[in-house]
N, C-alpha and C. Protein backbone atom coordinates (compact mmCIF):
# COMPACT_ATOMS: atom_id res chain seq x y z
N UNK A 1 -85.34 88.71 -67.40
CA UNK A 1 -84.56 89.93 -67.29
C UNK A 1 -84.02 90.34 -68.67
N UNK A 2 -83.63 89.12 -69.43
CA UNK A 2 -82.85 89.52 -70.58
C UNK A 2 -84.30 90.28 -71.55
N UNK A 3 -85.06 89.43 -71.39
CA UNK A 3 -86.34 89.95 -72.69
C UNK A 3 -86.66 91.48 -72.39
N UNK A 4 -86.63 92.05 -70.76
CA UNK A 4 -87.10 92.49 -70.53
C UNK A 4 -85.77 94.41 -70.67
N UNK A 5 -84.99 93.87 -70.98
CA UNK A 5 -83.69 94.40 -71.55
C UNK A 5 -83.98 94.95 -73.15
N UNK A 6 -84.55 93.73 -73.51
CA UNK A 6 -84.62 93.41 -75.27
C UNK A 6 -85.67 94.99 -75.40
N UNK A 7 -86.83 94.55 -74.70
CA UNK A 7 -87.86 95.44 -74.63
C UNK A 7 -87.58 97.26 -74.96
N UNK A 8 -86.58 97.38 -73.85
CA UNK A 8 -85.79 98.42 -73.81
C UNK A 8 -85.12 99.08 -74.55
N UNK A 9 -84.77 98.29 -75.35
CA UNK A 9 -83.84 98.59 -76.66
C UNK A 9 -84.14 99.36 -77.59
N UNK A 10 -83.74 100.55 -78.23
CA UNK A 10 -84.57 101.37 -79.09
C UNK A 10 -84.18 100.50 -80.18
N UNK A 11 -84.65 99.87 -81.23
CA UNK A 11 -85.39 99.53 -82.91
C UNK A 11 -85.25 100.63 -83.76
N UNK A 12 -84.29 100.38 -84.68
CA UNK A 12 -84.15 101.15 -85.69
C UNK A 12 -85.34 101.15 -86.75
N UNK A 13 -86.14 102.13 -87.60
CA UNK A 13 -86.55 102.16 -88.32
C UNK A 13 -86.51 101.06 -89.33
N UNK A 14 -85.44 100.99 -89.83
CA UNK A 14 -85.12 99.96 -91.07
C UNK A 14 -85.16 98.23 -90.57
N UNK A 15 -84.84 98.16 -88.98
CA UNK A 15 -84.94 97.10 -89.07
C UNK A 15 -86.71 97.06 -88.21
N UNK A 16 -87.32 97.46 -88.17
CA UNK A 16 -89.16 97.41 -87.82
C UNK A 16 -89.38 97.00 -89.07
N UNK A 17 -88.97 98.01 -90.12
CA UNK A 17 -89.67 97.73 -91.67
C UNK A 17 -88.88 96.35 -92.03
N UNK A 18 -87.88 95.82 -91.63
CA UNK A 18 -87.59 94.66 -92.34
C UNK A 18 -88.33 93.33 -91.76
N UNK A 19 -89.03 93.76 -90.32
CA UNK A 19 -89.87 92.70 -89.58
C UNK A 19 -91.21 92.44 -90.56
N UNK A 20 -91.86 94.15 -90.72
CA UNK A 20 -92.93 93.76 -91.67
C UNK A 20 -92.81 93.23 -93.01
N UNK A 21 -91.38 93.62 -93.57
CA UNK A 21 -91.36 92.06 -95.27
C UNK A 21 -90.75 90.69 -94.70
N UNK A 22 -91.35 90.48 -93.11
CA UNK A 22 -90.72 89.09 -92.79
C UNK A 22 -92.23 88.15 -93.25
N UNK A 23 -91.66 86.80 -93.97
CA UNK A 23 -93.00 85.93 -94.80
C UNK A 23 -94.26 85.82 -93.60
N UNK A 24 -93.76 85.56 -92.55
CA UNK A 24 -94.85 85.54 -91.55
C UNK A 24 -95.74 86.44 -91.44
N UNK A 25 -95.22 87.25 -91.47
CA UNK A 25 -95.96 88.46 -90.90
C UNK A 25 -96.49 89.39 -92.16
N UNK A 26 -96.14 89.19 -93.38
CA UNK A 26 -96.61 89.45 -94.41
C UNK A 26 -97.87 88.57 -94.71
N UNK A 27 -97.52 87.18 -94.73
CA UNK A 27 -98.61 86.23 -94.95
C UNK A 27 -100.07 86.52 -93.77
N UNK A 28 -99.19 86.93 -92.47
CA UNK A 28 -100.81 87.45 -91.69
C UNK A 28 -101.51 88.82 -92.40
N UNK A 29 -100.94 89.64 -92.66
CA UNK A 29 -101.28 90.81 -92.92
C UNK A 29 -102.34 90.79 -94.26
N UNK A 30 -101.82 89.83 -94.67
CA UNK A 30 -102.50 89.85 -96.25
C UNK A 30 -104.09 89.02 -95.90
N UNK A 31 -104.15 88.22 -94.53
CA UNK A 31 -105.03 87.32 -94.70
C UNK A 31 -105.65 88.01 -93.81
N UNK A 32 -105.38 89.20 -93.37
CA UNK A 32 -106.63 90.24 -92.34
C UNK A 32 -106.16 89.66 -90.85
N UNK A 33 -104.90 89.16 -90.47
CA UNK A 33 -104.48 88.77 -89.00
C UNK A 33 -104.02 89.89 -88.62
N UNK A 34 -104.30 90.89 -88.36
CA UNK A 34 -103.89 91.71 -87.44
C UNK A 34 -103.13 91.41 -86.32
N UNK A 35 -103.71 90.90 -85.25
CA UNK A 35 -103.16 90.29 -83.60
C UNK A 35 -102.25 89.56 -84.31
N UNK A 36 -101.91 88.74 -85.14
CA UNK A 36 -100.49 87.92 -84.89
C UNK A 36 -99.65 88.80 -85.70
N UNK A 37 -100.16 89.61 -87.13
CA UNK A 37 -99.07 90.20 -86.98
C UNK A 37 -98.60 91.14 -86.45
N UNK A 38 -98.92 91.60 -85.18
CA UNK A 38 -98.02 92.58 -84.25
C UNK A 38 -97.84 91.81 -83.37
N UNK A 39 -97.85 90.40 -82.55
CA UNK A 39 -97.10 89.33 -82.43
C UNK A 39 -96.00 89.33 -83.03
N UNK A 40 -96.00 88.81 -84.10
CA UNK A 40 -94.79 88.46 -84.45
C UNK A 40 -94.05 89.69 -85.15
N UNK A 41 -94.21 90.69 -84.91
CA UNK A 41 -93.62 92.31 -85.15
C UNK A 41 -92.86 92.51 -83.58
N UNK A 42 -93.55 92.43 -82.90
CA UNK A 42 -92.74 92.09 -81.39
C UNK A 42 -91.94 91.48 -81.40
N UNK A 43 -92.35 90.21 -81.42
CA UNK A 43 -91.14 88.83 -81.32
C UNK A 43 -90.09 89.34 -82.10
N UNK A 44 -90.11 89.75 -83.13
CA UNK A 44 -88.78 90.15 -83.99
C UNK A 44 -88.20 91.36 -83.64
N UNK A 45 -89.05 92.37 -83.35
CA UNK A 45 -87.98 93.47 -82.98
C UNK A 45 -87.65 94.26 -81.26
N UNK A 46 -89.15 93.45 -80.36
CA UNK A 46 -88.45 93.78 -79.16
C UNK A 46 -89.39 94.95 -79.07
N UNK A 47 -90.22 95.97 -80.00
CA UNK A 47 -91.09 96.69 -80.02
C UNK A 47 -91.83 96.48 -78.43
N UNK A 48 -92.42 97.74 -78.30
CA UNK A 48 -93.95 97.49 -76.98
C UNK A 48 -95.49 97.49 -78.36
N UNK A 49 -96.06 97.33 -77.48
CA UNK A 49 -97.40 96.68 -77.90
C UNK A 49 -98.09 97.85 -79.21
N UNK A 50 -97.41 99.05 -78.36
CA UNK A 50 -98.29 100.29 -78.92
C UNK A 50 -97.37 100.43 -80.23
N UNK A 51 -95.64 100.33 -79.80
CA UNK A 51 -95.63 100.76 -81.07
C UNK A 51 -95.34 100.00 -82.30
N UNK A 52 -95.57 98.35 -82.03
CA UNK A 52 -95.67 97.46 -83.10
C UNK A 52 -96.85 97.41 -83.71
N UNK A 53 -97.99 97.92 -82.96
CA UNK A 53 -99.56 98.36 -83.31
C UNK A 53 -99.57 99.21 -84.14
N UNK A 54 -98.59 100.31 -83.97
CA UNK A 54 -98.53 101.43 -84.93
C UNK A 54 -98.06 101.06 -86.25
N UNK A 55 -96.78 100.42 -85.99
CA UNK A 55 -96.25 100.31 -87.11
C UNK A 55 -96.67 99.30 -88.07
N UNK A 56 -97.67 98.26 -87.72
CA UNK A 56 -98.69 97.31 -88.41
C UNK A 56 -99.95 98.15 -88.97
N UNK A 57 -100.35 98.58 -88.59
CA UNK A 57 -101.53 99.37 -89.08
C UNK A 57 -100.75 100.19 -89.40
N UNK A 58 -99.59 101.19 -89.61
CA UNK A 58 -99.38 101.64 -90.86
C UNK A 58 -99.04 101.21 -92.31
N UNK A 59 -98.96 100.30 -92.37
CA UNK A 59 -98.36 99.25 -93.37
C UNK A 59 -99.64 98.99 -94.47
């Protein structure tokens, strides 16, 4: 229930962009991991699928 709360939550701009200079998810991005890093773009900000997708492939 709680995650599903989290989900809900509108994500500020600044903190999406501070998920993508997180080392993880920088270190996937650089090595062509796509799928984990919008994984772990989720996990950090609570994003849905589409728009942590977006905001990874804009990057």
């Amino acid at each position: 229930m709680i995650e599903r709360q989290r989900r809900n939550t509108p994500v500020s701009p600044v903190d999406a962009h501070k998920a993508l200079a997180d080392p993880d998810v920088a270190t996937a991005l650089a090595a062509g991991r796509k799928i984990e890093a919008i994984k772990l773009v989720r996990q950090r900000t609570g994003l849905g699928l589409k728009e942590a997708k977006d905001l990874v492939e804009k990057s």
